[in-house]
C-alpha atoms as a PDB file:
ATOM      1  CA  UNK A   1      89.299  71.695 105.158  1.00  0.00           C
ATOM      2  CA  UNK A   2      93.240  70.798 104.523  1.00  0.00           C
ATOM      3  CA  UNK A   3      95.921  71.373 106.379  1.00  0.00           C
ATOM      4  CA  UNK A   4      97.728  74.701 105.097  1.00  0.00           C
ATOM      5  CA  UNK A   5     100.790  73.901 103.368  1.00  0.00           C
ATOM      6  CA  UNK A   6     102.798  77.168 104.891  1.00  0.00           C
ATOM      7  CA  UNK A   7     101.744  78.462 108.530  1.00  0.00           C
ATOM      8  CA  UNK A   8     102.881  82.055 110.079  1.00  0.00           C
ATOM      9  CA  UNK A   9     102.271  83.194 113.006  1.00  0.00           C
ATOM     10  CA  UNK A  10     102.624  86.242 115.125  1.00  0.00           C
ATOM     11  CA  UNK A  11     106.126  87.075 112.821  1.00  0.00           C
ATOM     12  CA  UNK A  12     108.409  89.996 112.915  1.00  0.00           C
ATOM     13  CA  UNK A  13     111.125  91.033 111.622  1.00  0.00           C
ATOM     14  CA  UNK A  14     113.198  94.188 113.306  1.00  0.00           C
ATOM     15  CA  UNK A  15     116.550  95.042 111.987  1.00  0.00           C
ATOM     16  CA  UNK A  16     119.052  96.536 114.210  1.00  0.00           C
ATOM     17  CA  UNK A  17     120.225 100.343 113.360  1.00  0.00           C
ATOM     18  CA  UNK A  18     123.713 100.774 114.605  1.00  0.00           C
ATOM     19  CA  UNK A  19     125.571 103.999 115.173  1.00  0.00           C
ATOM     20  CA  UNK A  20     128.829 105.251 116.068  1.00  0.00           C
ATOM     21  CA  UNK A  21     132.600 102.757 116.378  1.00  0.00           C
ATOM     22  CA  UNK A  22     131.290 100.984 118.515  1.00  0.00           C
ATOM     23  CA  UNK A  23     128.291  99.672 116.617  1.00  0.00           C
ATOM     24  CA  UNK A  24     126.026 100.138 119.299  1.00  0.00           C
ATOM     25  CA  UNK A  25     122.220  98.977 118.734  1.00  0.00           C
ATOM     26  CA  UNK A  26     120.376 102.794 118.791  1.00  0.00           C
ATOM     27  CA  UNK A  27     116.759 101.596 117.439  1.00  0.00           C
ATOM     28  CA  UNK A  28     115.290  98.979 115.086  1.00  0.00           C
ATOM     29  CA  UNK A  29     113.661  99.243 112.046  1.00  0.00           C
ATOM     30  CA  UNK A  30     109.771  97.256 112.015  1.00  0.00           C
ATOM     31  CA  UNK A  31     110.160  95.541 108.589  1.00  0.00           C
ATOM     32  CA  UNK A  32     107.461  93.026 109.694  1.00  0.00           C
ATOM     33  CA  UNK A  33     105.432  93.528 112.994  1.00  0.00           C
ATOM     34  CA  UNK A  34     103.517  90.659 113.900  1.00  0.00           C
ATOM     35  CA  UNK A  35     101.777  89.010 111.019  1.00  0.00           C
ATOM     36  CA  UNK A  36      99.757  86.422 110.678  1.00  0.00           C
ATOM     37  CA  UNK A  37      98.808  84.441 108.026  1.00  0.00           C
ATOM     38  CA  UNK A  38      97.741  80.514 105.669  1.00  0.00           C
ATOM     39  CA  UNK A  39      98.679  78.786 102.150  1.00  0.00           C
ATOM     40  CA  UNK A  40      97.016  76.210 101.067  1.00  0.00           C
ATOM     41  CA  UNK A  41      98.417  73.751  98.627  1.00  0.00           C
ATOM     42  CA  UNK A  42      97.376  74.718  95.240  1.00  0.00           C
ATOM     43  CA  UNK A  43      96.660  78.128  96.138  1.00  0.00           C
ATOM     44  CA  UNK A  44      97.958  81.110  95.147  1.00  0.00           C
ATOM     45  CA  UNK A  45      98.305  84.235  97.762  1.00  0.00           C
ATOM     46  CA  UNK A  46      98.680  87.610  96.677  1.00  0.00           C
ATOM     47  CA  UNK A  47     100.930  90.362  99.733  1.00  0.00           C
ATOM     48  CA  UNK A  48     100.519  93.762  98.259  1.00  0.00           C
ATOM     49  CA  UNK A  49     100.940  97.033  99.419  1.00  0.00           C
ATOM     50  CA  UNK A  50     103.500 100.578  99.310  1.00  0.00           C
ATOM     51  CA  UNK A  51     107.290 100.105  98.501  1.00  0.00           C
ATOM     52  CA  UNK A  52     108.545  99.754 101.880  1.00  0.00           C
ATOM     53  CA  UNK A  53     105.449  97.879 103.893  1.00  0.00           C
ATOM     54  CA  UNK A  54     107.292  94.625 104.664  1.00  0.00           C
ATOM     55  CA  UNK A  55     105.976  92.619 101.842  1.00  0.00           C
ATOM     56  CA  UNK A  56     109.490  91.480 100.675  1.00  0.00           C
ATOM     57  CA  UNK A  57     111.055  90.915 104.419  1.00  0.00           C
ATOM     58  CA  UNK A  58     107.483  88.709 105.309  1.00  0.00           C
ATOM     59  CA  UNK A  59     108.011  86.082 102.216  1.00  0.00           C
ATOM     60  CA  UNK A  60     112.169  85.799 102.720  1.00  0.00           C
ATOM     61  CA  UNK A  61     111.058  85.917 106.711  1.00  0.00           C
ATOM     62  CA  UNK A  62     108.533  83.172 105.963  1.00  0.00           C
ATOM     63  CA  UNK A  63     111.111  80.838 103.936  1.00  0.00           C
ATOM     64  CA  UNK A  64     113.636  81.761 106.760  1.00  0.00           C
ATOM     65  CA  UNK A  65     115.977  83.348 104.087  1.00  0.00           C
ATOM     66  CA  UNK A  66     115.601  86.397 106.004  1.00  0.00           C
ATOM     67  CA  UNK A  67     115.969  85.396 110.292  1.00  0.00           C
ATOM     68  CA  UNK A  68     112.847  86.366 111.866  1.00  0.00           C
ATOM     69  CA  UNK A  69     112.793  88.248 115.371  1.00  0.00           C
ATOM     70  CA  UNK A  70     110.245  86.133 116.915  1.00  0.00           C
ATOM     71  CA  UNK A  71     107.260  84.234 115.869  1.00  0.00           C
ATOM     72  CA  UNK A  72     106.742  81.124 113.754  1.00  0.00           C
ATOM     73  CA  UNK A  73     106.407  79.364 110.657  1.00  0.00           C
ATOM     74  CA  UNK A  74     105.060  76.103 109.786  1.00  0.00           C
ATOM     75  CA  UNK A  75     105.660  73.897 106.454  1.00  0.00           C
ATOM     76  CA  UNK A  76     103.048  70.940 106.379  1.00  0.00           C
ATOM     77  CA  UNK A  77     102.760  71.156 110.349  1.00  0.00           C
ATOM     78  CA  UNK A  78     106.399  70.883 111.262  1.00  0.00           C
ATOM     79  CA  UNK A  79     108.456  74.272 112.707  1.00  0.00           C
ATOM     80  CA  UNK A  80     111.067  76.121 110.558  1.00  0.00           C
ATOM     81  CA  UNK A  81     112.721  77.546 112.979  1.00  0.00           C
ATOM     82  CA  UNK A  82     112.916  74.362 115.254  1.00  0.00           C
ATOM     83  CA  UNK A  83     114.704  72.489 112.244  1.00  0.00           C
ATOM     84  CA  UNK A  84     117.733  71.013 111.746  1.00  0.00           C
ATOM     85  CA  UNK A  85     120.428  72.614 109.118  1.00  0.00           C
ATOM     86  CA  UNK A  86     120.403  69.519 107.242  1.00  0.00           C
ATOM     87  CA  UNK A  87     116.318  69.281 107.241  1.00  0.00           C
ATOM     88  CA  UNK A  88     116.629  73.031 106.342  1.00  0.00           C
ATOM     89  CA  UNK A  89     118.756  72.562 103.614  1.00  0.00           C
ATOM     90  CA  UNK A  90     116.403  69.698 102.139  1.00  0.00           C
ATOM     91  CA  UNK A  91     113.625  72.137 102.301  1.00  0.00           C
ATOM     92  CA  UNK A  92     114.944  74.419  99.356  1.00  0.00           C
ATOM     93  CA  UNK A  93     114.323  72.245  96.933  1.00  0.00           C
ATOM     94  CA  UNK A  94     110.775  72.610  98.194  1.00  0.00           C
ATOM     95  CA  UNK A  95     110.372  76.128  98.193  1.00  0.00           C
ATOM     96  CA  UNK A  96     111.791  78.567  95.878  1.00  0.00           C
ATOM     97  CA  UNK A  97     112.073  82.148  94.844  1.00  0.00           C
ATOM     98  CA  UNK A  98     111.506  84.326  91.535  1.00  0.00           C
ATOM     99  CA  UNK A  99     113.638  87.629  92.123  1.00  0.00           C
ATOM    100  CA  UNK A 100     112.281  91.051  91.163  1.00  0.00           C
ATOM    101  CA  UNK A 101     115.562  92.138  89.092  1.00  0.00           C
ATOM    102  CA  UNK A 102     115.893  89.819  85.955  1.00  0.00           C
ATOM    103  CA  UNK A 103     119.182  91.414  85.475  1.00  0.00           C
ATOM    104  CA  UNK A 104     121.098  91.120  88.497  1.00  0.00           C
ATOM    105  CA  UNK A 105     119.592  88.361  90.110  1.00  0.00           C
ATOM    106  CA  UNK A 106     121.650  85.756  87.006  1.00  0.00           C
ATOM    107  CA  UNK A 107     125.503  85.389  87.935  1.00  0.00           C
ATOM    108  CA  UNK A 108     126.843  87.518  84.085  1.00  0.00           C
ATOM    109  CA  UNK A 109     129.827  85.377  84.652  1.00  0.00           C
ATOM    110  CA  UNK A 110     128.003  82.045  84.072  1.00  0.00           C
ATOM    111  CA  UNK A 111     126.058  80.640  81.118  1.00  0.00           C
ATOM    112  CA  UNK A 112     122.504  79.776  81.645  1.00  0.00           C
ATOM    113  CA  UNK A 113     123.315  75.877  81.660  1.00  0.00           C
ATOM    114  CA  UNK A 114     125.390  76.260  84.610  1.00  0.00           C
ATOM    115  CA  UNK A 115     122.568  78.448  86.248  1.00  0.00           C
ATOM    116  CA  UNK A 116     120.560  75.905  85.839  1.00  0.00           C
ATOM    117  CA  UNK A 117     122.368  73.113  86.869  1.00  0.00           C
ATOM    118  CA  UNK A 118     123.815  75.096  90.267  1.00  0.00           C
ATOM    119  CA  UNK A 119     120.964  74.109  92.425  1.00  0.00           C
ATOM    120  CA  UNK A 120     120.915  70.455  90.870  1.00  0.00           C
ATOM    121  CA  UNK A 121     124.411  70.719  91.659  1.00  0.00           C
ATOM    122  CA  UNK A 122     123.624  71.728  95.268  1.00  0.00           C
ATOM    123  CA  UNK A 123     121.613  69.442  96.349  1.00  0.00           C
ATOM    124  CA  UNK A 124     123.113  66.507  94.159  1.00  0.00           C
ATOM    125  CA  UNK A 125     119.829  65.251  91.768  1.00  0.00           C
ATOM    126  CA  UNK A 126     119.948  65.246  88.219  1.00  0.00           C
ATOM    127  CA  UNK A 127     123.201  63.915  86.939  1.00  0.00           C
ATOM    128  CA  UNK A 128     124.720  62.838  83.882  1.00  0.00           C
ATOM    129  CA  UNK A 129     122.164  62.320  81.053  1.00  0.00           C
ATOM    130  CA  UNK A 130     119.004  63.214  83.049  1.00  0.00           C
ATOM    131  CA  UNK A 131     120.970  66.461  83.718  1.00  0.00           C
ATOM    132  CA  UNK A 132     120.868  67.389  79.868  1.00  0.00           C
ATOM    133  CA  UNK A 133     117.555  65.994  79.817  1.00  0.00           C
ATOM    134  CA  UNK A 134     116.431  68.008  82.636  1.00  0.00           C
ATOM    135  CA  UNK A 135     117.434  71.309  81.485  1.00  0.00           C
ATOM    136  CA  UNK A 136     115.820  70.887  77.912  1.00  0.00           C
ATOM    137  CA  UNK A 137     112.804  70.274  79.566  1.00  0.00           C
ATOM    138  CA  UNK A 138     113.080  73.382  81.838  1.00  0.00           C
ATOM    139  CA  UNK A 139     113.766  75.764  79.498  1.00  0.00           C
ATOM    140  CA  UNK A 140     111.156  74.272  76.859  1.00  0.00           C
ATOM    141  CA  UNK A 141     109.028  74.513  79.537  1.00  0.00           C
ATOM    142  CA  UNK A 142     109.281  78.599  80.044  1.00  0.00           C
ATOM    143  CA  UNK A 143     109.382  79.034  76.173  1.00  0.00           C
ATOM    144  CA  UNK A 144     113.311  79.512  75.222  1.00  0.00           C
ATOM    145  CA  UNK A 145     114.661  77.081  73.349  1.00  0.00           C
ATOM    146  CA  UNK A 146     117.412  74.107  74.625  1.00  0.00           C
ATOM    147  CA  UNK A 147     120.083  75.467  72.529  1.00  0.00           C
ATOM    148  CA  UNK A 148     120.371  78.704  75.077  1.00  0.00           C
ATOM    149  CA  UNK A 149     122.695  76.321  77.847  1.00  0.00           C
ATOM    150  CA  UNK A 150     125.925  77.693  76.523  1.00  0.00           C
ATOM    151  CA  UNK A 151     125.137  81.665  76.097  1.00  0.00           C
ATOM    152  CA  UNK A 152     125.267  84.054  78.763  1.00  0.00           C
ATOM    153  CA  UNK A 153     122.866  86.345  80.500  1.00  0.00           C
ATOM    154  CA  UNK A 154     123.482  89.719  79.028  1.00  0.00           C
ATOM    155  CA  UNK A 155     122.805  88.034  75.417  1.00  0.00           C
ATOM    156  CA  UNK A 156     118.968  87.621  76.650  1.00  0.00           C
ATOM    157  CA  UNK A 157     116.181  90.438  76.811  1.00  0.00           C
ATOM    158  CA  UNK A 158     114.780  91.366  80.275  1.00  0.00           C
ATOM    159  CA  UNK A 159     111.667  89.577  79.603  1.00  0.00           C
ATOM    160  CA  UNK A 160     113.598  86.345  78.552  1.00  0.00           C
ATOM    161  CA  UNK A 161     115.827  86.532  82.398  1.00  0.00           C
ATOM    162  CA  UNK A 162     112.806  86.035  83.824  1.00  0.00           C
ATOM    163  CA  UNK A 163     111.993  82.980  82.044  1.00  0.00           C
ATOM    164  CA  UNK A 164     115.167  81.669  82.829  1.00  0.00           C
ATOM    165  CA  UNK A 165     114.679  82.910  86.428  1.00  0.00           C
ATOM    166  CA  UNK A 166     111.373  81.080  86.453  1.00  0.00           C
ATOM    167  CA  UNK A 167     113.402  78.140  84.929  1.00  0.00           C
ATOM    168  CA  UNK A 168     115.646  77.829  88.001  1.00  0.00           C
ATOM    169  CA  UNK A 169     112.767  78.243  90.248  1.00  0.00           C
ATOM    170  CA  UNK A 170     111.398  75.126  88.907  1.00  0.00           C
ATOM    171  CA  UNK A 171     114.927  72.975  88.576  1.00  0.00           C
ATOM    172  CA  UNK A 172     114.021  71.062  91.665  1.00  0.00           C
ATOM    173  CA  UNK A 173     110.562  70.366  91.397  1.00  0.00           C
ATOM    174  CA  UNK A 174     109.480  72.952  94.054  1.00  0.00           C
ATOM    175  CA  UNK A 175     106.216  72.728  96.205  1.00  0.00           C
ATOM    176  CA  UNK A 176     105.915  76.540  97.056  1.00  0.00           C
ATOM    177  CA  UNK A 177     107.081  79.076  94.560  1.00  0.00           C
ATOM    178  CA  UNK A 178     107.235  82.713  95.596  1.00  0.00           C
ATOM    179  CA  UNK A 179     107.653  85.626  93.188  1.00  0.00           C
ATOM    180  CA  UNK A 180     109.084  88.875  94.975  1.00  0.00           C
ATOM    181  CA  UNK A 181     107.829  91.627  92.213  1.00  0.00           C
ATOM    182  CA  UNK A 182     108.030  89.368  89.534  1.00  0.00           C
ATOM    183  CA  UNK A 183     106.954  91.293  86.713  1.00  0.00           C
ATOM    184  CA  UNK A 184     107.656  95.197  87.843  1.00  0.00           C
ATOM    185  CA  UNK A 185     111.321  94.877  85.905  1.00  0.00           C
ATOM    186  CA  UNK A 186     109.620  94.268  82.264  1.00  0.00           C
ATOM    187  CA  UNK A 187     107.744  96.199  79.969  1.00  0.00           C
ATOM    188  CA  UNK A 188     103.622  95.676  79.952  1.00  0.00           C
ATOM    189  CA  UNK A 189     103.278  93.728  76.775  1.00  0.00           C
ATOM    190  CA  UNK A 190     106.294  91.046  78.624  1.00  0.00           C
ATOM    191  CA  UNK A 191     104.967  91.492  82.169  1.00  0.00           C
ATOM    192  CA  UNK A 192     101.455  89.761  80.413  1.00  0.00           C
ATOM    193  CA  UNK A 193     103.084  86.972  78.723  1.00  0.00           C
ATOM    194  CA  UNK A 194     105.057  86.193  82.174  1.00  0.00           C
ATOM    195  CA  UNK A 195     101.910  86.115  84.287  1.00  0.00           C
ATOM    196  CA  UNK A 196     100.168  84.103  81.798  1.00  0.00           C
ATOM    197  CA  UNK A 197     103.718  81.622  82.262  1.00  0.00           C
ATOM    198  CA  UNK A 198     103.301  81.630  85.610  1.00  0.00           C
ATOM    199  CA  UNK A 199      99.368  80.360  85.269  1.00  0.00           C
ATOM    200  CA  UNK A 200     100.231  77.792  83.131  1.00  0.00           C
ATOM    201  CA  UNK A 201     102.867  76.368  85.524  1.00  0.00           C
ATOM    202  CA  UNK A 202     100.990  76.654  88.728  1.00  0.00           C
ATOM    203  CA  UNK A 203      98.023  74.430  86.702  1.00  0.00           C
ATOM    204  CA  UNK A 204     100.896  71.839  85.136  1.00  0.00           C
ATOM    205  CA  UNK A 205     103.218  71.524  87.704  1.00  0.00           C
ATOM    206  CA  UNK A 206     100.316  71.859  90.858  1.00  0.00           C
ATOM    207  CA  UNK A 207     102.351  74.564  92.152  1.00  0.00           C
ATOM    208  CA  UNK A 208     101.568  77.111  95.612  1.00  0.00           C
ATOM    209  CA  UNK A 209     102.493  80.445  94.669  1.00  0.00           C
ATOM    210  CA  UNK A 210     103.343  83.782  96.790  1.00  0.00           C
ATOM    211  CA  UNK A 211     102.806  86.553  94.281  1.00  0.00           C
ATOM    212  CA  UNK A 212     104.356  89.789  96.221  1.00  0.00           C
ATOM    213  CA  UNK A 213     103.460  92.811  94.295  1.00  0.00           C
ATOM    214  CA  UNK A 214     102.413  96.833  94.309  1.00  0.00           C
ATOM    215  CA  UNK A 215     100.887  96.700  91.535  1.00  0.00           C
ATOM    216  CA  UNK A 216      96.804  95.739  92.598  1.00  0.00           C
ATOM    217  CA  UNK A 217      96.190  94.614  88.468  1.00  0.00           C
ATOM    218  CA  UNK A 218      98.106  91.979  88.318  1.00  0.00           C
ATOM    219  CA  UNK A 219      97.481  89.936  91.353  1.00  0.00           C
ATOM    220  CA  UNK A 220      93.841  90.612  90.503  1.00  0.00           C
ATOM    221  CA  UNK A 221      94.482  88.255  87.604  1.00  0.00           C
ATOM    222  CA  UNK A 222      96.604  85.658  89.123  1.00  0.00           C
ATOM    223  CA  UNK A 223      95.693  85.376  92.928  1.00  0.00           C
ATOM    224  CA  UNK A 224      93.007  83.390  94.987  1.00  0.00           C
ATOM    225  CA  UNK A 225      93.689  85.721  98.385  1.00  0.00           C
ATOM    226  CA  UNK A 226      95.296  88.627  98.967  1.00  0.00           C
ATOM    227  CA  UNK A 227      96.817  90.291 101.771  1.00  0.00           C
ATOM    228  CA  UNK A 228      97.244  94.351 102.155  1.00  0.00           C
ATOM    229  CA  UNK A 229     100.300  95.324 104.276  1.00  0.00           C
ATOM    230  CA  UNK A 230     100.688  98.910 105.596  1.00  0.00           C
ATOM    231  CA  UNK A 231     103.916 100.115 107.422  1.00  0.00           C
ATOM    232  CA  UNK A 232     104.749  96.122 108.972  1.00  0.00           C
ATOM    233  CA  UNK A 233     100.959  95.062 109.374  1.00  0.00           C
ATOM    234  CA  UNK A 234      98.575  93.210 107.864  1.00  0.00           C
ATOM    235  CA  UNK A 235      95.630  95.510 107.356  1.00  0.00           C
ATOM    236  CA  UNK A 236      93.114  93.213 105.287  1.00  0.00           C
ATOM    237  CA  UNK A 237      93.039  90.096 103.689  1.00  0.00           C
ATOM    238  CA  UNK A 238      89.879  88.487 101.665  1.00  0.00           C
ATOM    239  CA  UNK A 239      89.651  86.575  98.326  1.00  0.00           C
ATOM    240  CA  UNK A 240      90.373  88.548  95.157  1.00  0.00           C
ATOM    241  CA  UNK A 241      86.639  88.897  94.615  1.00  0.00           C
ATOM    242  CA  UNK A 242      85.739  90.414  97.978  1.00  0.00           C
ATOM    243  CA  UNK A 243      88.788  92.476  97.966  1.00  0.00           C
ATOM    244  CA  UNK A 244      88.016  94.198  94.223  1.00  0.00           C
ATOM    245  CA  UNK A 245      84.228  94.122  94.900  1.00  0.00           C
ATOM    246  CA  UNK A 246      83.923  95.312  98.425  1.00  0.00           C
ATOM    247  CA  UNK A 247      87.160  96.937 100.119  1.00  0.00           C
ATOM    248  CA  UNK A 248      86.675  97.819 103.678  1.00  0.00           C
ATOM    249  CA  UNK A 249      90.193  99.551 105.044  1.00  0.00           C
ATOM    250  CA  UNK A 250      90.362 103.206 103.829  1.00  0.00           C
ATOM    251  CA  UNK A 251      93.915 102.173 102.571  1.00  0.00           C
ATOM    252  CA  UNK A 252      92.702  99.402 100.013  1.00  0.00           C
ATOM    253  CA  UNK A 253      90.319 101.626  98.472  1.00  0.00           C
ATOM    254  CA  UNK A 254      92.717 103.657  98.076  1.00  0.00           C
ATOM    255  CA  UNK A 255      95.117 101.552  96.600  1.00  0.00           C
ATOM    256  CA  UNK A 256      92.283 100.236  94.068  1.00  0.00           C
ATOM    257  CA  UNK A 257      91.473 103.900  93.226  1.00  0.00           C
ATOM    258  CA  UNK A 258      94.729 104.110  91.624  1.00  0.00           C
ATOM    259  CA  UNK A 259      94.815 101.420  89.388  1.00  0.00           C
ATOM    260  CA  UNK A 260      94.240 102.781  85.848  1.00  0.00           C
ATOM    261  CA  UNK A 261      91.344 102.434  83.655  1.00  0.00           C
ATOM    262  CA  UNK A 262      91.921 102.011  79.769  1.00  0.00           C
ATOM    263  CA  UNK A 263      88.977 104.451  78.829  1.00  0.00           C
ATOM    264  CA  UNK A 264      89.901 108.368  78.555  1.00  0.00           C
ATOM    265  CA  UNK A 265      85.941 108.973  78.764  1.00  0.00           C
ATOM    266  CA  UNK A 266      85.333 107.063  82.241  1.00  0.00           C
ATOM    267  CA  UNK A 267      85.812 108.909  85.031  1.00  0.00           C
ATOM    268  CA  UNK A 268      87.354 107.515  88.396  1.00  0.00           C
ATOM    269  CA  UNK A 269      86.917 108.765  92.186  1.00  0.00           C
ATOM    270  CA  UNK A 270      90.504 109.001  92.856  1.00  0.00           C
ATOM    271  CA  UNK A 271      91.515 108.810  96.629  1.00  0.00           C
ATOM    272  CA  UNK A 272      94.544 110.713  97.425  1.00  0.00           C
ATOM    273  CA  UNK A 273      96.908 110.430 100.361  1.00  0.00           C
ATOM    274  CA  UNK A 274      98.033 113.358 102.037  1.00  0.00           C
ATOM    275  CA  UNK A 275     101.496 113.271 103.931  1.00  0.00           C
ATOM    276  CA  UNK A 276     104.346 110.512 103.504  1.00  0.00           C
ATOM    277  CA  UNK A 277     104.247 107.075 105.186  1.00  0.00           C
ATOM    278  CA  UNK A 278     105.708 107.403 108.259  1.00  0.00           C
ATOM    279  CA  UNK A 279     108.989 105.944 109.470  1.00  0.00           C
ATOM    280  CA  UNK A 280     109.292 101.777 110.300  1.00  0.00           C
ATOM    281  CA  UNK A 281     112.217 102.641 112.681  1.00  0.00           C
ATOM    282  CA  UNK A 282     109.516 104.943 115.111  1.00  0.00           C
ATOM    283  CA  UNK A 283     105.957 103.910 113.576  1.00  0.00           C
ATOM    284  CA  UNK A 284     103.032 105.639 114.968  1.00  0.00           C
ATOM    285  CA  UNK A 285     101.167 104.574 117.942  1.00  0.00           C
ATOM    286  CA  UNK A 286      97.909 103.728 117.579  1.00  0.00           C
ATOM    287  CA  UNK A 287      96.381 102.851 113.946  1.00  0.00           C
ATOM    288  CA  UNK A 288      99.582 102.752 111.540  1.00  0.00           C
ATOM    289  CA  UNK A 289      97.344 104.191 109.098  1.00  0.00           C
ATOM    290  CA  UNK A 290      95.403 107.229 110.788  1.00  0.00           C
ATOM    291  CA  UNK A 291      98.044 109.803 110.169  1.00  0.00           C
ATOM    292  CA  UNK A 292      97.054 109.740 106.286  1.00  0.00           C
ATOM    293  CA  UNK A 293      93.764 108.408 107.237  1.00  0.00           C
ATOM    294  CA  UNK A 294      90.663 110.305 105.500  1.00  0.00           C
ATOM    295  CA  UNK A 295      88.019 108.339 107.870  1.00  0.00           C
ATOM    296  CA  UNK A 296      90.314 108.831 110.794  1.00  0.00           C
ATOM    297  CA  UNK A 297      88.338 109.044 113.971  1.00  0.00           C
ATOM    298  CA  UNK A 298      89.578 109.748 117.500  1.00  0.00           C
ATOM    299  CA  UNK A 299      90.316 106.127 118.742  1.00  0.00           C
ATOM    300  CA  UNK A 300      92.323 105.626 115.729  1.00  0.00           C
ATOM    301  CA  UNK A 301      95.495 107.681 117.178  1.00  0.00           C
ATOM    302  CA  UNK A 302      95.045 106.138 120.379  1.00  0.00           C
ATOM    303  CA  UNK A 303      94.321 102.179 119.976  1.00  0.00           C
ATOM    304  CA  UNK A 304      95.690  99.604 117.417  1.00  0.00           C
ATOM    305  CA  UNK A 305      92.884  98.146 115.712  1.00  0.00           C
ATOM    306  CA  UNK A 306      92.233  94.322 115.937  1.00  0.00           C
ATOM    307  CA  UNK A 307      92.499  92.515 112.809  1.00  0.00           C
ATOM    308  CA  UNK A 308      88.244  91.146 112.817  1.00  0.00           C
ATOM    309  CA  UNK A 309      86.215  89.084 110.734  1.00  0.00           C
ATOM    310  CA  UNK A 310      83.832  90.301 108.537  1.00  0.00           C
ATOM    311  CA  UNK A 311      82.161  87.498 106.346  1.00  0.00           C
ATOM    312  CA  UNK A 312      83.503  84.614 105.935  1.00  0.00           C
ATOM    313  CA  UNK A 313      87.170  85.202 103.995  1.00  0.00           C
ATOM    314  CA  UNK A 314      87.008  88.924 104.757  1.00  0.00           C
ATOM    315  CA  UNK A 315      89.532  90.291 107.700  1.00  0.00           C
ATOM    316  CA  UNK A 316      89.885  93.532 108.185  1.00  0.00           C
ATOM    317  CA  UNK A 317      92.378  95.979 110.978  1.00  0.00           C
ATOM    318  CA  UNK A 318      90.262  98.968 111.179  1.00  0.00           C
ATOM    319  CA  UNK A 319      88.052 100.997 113.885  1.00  0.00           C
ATOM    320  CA  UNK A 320      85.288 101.743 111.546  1.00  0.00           C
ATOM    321  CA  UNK A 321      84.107  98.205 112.329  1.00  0.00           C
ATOM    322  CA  UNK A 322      83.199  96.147 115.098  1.00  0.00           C
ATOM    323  CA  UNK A 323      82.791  92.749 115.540  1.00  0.00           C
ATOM    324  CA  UNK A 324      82.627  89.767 118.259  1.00  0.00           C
ATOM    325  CA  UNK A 325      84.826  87.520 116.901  1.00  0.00           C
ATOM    326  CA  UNK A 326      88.972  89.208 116.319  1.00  0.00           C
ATOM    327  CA  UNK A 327      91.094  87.730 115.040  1.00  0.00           C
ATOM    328  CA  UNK A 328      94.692  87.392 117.010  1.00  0.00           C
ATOM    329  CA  UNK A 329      97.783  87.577 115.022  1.00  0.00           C
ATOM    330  CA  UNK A 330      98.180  91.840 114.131  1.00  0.00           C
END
């Protein structure tokens, strides 16, 4: 088997919570506790889970956008962390980011040209007539036409930022691509046609992708593995088709029960969660999960559950299953 493309290992991510004039450090917040986790090249890796499970803070922690606590990451074998500032800097152009927000994440005060061109800019590539070369092609590319360099963000629909956010994305010929919520901003009918974009460019352009998303339907669609975070932890991961087919943590099924079905005369066993997620800053001991856990048993209060194998692709944090062979990493 290859060599994964992007390695983590063992990350986390705890931001300080400071109180009174002198700032003093009273607790941290556990964004991202310990996870674990492989891309392949050509592969495209779905991190799911609640609005506040880490998801976010694990792919800018990965990229080293966001400084991890302690663990490490790996791009084709060789350490982030350990790098250079000038090595860092080179790797941007080799992995890049979709924001969530179409709207606020293109400077209004620029037109899209010089959005464009800022990263060329940056990192020096692309000048003279390959730059106006190079920005036809990009937007052509994403479906807007060339003659959009000279207008200005707030003259575009939501669904149209994005392409232009996918646009910039691409300006430097990226290896790795990660979309934080890419679609959750836009209406269905656009969120489709920017999945299907994204698709087509992973296939042209022999892209990685890092879809992070709450919404279970559409990395269905568009991802090979997916990971389920709960409250800082990985809780399962398997390919799509294990993951749909055969959930194992109660918190995936779950999740899955929620997504909606397009026929009023099909009936659905909806799980429901009792009680709110608890707090990152003090997070329960034990299973993260047991406190809205229907299949909570007594170990689950009183041991954190090893992430195990079960299959081949299919990992799973959860006491209702035993195995010989865990998996470090959780």
């Amino acid at each position: 088997m290859a060599d994964p493309l992007l390695q983590v290992q063992n990350l986390k991510v705890h931001f300080p919570i400071k109180k009174g004039i002198l700032s003093r450090t009273v607790g941290f917040v556990h964004a991202v506790d310990g996870i674990s986790f492989e891309l392949y090249g050509g592969e495209t890796l779905g991190i799911v889970g609640e609005s506040g499970c880490g998801k976010t803070t694990a792919g800018m922690a990965a990229m080293h956008l966001t400084p991890p606590t302690s663990g490490r990451t790996y791009w084709k074998k060789e350490e982030i962390g350990a790098m250079s500032p000038s090595r860092l800097r080179s790797l941007r152009r080799e992995m890049q980011l979709i924001f969530q927000d179409p709207y606020s994440s293109l400077n209004p005060r620029m037109t899209i040209g010089q959005i464009l061109s800022d990263p060329m800019d940056i990192h020096g590539v692309y000048k003279g007539q390959k730059r106006k070369e190079r920005l036809e092609f990009l937007l052509e590319t994403v479906g807007m036409p060339p003659s959009v360099v000279t207008r200005y963000p707030h003259e575009f629909s939501g669904g149209q930022r994005q392409r232009i956010g996918i646009a910039r994305a691409l300006a430097l010929d990226p290896t790795l691509i990660i979309g934080d919520e890419p679609v959750s901003a836009l209406d269905v009918s656009i969120q489709a046609q920017i999945i299907n974009l994204l698709v087509r460019l992973k296939k042209e352009f022999n892209l990685s992708l890092i879809i992070i998303s709450h919404d279970l339907a559409v990395v269905e669609y568009i991802c090979d593995r997916i990971i389920v975070m709960y409250l800082g932890k990985i809780i399962e991961a398997a390919d799509y088709a294990s993951l749909y087919s055969n959930p194992k943590h109660p918190y995936t099924r779950t999740l899955l029960s929620a997504i909606p079905v397009p026929d009023p005369l099909k009936k659905k066993n909806r799980r429901i969660l009792k009680g709110d997620v608890p707090s990152p800053i003090n997070p329960p001991f034990g299973c993260r999960f047991h406190t809205r856990c229907p299949d909570r048993m007594e170990i689950c209060d009183k041991k954190e559950p090893e992430i195990k194998k079960l299959g081949t692709h299919h990992l799973v944090a959860c006491h209702l299953y035993e195995a010989d062979d865990p998996v470090l990493g959780n």
